[in-house]
PDB file of N, CA and C in Angstrom:
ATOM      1  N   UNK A   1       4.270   9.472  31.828  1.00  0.00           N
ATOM      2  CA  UNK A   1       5.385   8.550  31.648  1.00  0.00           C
ATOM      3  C   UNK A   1       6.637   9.382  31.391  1.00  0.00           C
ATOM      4  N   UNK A   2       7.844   9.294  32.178  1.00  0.00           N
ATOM      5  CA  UNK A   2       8.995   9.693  31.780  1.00  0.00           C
ATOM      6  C   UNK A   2       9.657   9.190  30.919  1.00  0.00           C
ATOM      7  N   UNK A   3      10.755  10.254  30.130  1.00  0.00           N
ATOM      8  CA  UNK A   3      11.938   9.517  28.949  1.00  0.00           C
ATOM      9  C   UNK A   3      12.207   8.271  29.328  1.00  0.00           C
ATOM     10  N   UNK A   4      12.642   8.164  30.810  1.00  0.00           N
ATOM     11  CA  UNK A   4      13.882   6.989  31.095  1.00  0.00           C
ATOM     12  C   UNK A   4      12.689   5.568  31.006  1.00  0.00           C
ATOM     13  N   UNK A   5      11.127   5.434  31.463  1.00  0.00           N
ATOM     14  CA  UNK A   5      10.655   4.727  30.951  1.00  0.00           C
ATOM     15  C   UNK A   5       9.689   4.640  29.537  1.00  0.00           C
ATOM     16  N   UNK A   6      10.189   5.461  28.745  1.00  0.00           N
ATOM     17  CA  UNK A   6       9.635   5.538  27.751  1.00  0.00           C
ATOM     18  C   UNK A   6       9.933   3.913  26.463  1.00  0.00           C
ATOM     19  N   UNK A   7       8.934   3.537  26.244  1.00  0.00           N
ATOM     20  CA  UNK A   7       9.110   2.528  25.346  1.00  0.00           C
ATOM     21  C   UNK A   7       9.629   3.036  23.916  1.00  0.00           C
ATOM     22  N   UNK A   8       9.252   3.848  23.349  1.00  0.00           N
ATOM     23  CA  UNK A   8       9.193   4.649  22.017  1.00  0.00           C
ATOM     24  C   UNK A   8      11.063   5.710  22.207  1.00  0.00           C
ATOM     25  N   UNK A   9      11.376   5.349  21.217  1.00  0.00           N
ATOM     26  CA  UNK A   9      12.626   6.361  20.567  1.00  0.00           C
ATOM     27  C   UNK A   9      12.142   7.004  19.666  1.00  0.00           C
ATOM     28  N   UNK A  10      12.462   8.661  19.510  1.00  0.00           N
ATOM     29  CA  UNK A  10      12.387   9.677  18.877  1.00  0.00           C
ATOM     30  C   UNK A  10      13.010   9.991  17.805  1.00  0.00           C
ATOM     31  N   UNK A  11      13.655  10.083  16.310  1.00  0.00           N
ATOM     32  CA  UNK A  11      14.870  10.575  15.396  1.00  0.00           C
ATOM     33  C   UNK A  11      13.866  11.692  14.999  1.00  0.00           C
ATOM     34  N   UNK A  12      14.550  12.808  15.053  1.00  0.00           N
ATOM     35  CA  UNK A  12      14.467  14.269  14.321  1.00  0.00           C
ATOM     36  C   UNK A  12      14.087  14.732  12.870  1.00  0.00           C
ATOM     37  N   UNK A  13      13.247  13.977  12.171  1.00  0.00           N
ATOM     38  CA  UNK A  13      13.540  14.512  10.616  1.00  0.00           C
ATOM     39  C   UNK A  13      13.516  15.484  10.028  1.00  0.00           C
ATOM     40  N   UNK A  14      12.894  16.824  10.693  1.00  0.00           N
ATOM     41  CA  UNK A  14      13.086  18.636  10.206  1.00  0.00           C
ATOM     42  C   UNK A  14      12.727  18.962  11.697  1.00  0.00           C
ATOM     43  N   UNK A  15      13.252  20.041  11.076  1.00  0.00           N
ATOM     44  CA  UNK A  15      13.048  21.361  12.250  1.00  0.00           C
ATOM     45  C   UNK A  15      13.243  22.982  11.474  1.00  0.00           C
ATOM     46  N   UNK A  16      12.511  23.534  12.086  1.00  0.00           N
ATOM     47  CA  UNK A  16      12.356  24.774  11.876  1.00  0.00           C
ATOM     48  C   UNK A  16      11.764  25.678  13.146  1.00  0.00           C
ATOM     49  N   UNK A  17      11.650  27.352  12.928  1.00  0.00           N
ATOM     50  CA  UNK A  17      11.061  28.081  14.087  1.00  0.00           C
ATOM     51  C   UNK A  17      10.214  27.560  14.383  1.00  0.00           C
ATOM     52  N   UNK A  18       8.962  27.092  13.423  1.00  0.00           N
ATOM     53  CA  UNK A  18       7.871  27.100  13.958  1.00  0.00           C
ATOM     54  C   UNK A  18       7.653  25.562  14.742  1.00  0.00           C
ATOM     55  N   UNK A  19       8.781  24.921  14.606  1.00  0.00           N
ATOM     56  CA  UNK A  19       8.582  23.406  15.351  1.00  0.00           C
ATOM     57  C   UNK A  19       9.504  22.539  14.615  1.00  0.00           C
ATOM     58  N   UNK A  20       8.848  21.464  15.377  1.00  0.00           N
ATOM     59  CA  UNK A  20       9.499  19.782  13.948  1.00  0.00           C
ATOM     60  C   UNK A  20       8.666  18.886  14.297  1.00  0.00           C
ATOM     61  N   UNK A  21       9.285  18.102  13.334  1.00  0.00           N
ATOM     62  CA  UNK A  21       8.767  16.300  12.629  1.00  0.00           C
ATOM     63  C   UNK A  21      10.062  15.565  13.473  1.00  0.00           C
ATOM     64  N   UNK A  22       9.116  14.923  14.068  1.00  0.00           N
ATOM     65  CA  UNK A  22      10.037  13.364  14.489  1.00  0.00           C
ATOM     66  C   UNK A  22       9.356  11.771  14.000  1.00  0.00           C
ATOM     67  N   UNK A  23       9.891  10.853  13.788  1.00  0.00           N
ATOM     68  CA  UNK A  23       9.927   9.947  13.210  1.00  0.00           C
ATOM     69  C   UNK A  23       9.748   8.998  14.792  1.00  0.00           C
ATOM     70  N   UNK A  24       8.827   8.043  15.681  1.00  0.00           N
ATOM     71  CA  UNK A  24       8.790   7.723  16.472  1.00  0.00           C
ATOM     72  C   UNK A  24       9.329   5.853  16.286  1.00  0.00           C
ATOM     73  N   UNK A  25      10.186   5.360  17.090  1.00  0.00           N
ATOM     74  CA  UNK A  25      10.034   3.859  17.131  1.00  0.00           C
ATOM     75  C   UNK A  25       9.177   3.095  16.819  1.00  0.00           C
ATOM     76  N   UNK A  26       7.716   3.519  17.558  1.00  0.00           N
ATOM     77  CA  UNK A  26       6.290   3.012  17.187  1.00  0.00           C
ATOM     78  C   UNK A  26       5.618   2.712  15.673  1.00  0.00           C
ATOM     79  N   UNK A  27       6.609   4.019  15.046  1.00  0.00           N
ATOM     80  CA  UNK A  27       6.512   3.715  13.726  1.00  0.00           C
ATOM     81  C   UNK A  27       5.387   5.131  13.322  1.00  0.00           C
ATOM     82  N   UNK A  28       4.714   5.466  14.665  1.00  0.00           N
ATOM     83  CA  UNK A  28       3.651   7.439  14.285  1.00  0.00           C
ATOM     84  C   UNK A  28       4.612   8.325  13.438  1.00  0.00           C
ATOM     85  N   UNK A  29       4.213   9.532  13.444  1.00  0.00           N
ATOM     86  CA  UNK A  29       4.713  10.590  12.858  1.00  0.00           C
ATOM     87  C   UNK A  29       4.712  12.240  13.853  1.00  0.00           C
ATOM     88  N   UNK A  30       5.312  12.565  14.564  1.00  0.00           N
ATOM     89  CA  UNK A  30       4.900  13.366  15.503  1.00  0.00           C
ATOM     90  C   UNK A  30       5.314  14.374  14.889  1.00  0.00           C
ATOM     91  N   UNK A  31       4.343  15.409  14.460  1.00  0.00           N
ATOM     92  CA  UNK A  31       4.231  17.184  14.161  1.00  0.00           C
ATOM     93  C   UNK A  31       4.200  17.671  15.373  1.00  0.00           C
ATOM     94  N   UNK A  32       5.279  18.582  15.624  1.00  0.00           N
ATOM     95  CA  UNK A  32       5.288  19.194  16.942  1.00  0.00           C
ATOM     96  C   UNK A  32       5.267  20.630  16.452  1.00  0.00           C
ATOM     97  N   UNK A  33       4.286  21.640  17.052  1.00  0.00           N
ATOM     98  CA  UNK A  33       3.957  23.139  17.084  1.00  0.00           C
ATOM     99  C   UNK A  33       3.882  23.608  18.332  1.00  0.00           C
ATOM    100  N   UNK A  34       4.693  24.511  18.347  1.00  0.00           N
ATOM    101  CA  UNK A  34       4.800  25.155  19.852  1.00  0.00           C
ATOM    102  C   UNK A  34       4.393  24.260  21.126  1.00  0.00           C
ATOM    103  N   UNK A  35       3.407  24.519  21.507  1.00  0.00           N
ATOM    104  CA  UNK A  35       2.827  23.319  22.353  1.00  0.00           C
ATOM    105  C   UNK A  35       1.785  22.425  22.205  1.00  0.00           C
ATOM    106  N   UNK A  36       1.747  21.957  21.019  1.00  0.00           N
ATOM    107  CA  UNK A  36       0.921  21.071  20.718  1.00  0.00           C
ATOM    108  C   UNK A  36       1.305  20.003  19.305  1.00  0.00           C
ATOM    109  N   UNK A  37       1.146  18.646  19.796  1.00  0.00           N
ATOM    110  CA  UNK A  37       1.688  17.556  18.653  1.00  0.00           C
ATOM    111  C   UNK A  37       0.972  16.970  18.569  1.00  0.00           C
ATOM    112  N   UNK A  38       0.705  16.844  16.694  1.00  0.00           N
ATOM    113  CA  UNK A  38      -0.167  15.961  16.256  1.00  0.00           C
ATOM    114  C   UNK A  38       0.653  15.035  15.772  1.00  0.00           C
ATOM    115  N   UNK A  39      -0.017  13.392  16.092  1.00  0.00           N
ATOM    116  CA  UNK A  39       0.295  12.031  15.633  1.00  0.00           C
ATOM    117  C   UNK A  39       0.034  11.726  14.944  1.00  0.00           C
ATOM    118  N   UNK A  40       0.548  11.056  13.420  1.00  0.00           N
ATOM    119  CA  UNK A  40       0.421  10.704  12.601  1.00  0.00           C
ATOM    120  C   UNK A  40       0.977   9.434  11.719  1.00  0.00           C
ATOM    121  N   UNK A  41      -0.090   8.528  11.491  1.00  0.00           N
ATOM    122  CA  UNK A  41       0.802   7.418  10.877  1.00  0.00           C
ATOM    123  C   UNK A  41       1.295   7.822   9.657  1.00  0.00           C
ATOM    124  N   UNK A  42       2.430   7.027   9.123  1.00  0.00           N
ATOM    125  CA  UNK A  42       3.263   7.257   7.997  1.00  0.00           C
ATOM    126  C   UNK A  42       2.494   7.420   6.802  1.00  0.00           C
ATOM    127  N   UNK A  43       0.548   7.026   6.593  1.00  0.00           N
ATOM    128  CA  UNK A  43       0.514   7.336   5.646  1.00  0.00           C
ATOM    129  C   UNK A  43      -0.162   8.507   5.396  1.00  0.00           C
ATOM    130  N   UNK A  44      -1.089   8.787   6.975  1.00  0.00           N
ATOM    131  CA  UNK A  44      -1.494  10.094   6.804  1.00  0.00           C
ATOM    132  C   UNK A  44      -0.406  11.532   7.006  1.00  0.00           C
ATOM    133  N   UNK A  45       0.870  10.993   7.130  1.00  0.00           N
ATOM    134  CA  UNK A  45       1.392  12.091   7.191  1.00  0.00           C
ATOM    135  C   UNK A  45       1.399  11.956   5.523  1.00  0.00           C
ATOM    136  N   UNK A  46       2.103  11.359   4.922  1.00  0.00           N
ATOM    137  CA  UNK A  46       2.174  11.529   3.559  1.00  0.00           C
ATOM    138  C   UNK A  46       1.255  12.521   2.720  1.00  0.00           C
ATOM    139  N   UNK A  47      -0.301  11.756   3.390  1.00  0.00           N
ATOM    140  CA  UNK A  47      -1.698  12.720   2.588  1.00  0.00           C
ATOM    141  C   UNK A  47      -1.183  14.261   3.038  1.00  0.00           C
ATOM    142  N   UNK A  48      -1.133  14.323   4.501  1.00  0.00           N
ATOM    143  CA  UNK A  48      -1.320  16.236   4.503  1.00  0.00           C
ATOM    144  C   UNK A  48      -0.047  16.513   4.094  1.00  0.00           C
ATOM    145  N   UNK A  49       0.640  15.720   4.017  1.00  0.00           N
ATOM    146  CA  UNK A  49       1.910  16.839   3.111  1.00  0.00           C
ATOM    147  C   UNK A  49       1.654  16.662   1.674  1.00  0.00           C
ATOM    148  N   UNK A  50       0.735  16.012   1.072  1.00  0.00           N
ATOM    149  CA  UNK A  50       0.180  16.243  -0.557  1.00  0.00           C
ATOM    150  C   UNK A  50      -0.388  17.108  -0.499  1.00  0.00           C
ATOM    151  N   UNK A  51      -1.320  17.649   0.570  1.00  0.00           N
ATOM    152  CA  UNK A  51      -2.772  18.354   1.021  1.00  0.00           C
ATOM    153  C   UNK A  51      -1.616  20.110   1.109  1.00  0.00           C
ATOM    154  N   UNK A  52      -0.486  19.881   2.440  1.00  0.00           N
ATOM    155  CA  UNK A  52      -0.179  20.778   2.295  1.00  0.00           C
ATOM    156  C   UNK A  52       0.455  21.666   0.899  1.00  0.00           C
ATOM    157  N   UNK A  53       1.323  20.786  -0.076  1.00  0.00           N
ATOM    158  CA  UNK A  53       1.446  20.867  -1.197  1.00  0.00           C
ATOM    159  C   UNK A  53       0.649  21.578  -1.684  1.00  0.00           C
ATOM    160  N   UNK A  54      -0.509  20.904  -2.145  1.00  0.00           N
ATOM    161  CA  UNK A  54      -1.503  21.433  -2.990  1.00  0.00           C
ATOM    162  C   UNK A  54      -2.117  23.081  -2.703  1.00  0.00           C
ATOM    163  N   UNK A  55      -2.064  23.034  -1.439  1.00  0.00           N
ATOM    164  CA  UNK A  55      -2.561  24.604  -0.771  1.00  0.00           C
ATOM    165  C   UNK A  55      -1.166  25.614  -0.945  1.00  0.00           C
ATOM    166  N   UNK A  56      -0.010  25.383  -0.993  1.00  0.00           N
ATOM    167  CA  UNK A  56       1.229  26.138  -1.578  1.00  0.00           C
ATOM    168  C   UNK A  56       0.504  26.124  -2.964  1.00  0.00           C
ATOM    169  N   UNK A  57       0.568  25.367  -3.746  1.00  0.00           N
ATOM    170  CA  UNK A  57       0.827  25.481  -5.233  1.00  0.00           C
ATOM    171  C   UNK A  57      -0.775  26.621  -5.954  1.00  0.00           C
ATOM    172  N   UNK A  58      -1.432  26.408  -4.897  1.00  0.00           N
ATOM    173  CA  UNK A  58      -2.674  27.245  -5.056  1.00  0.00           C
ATOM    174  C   UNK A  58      -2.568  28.715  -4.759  1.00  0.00           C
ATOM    175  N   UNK A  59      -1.957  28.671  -3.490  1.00  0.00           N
ATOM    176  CA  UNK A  59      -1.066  30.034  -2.945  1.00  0.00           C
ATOM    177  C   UNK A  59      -0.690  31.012  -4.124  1.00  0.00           C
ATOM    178  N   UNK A  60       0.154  30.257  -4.275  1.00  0.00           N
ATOM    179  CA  UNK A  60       1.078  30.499  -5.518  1.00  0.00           C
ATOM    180  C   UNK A  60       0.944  31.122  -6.704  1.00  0.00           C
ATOM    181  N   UNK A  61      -0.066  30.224  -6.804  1.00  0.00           N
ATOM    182  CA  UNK A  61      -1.038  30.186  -8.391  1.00  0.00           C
ATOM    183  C   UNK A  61      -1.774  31.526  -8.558  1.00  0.00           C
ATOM    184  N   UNK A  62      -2.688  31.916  -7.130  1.00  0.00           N
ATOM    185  CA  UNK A  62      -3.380  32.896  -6.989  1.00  0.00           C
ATOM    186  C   UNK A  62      -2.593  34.239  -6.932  1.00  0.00           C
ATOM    187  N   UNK A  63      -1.328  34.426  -6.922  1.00  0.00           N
ATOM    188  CA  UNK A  63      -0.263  35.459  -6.553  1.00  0.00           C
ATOM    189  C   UNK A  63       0.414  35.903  -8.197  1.00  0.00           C
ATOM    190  N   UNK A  64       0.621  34.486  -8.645  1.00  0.00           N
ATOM    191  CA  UNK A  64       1.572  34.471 -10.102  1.00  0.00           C
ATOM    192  C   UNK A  64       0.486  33.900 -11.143  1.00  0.00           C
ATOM    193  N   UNK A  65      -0.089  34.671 -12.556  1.00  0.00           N
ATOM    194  CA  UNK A  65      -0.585  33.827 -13.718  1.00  0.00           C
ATOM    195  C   UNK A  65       0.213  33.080 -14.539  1.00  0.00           C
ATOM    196  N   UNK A  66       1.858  33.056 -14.083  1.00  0.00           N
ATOM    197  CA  UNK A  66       2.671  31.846 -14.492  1.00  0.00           C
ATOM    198  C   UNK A  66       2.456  30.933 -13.754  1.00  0.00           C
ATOM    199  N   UNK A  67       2.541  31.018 -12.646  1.00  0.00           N
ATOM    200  CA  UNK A  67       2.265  29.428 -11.476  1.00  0.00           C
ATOM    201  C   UNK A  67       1.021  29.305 -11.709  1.00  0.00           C
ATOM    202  N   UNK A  68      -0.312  29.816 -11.648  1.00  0.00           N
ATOM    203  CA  UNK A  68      -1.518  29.390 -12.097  1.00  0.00           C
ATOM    204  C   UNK A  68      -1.250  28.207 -13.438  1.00  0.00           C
ATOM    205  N   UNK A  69      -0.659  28.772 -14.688  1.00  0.00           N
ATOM    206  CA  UNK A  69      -0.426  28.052 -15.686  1.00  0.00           C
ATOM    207  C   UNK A  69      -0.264  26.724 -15.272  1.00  0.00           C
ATOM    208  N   UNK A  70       0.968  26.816 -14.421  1.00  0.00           N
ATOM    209  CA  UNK A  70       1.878  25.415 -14.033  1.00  0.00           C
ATOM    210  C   UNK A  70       0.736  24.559 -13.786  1.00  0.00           C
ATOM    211  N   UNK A  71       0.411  25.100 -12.410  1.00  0.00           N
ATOM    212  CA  UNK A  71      -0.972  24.129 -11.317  1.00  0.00           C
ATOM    213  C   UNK A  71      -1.929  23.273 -12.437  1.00  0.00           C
ATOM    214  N   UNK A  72      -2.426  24.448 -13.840  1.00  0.00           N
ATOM    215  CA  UNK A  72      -3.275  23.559 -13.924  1.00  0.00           C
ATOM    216  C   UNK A  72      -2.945  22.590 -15.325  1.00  0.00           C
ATOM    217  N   UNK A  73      -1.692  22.790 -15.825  1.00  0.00           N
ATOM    218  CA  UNK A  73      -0.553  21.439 -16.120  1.00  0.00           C
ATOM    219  C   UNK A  73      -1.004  20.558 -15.174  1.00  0.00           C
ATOM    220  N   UNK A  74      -0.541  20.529 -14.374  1.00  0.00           N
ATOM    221  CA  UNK A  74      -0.001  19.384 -13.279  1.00  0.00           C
ATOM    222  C   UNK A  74      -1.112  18.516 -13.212  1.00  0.00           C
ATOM    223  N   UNK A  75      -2.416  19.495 -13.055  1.00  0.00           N
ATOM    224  CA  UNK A  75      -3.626  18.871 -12.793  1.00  0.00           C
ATOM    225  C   UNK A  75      -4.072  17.933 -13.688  1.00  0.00           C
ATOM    226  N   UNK A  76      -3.607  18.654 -14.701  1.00  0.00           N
ATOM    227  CA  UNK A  76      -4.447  17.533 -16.410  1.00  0.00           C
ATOM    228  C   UNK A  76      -3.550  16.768 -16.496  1.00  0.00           C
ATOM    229  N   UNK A  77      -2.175  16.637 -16.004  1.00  0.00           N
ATOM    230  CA  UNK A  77      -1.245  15.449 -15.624  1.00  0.00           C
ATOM    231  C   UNK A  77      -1.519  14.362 -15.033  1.00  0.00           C
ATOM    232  N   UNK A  78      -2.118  14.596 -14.026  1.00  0.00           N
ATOM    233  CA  UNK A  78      -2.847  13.930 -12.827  1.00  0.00           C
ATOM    234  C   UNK A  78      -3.978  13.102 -13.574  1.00  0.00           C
ATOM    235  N   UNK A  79      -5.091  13.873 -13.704  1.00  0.00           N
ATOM    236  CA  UNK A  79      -6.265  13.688 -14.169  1.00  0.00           C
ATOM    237  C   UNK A  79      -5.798  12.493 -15.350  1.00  0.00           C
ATOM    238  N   UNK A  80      -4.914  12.546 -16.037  1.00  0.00           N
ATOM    239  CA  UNK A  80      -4.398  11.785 -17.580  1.00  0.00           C
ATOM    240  C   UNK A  80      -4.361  10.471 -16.638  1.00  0.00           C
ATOM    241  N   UNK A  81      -3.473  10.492 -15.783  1.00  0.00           N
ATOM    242  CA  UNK A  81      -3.002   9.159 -15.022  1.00  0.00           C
ATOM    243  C   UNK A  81      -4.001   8.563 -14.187  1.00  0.00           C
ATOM    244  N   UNK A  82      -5.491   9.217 -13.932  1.00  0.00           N
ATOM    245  CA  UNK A  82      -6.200   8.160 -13.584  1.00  0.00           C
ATOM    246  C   UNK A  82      -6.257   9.107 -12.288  1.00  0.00           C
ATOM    247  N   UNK A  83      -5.483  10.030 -11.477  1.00  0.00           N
ATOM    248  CA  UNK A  83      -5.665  10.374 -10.185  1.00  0.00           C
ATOM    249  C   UNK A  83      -7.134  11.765 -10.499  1.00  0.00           C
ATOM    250  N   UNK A  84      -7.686  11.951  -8.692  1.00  0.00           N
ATOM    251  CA  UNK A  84      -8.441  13.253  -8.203  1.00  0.00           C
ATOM    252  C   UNK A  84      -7.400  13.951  -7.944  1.00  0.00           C
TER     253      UNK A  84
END
């Protein structure tokens, strides 16, 4: 299917080298990487960007025994409020 009959409009929400996020009409979530885009509804994009989160803050943690500290704050934060 070409642009000009394309049903779906595109808006830009990041970009960077390694690609971007567009926001689709349809209401998906399109991760675009070099040549390959994954679709995503609005709420699973939400999860892997918690998911990606969590794998930074672990990163992190494992590099710095101050950010370790933080992470596992956050966690017994979490854990207090009822969340995994």
């Amino acid at each position: 299917m070409s642009a000009a009959t394309s049903p779906c409009t595109r808006t830009r929400l990041a970009a960077a080298k390694i690609g971007n996020v567009d926001a689709c009409s349809c209401g998906m979530i399109h991760l675009n990487l070099g040549a390959t885009t994954l679709r995503f509804t609005p709420a699973a994009f939400e999860i892997l960007g918690a998911m990606i989160d969590d794998a930074r803050r672990e990163r992190a943690a494992a590099e710095d025994p101050l950010v370790a500290a933080q992470t596992a704050l956050l966690r017994l934060g979490e854990l207090a409020r009822g969340e995994a």
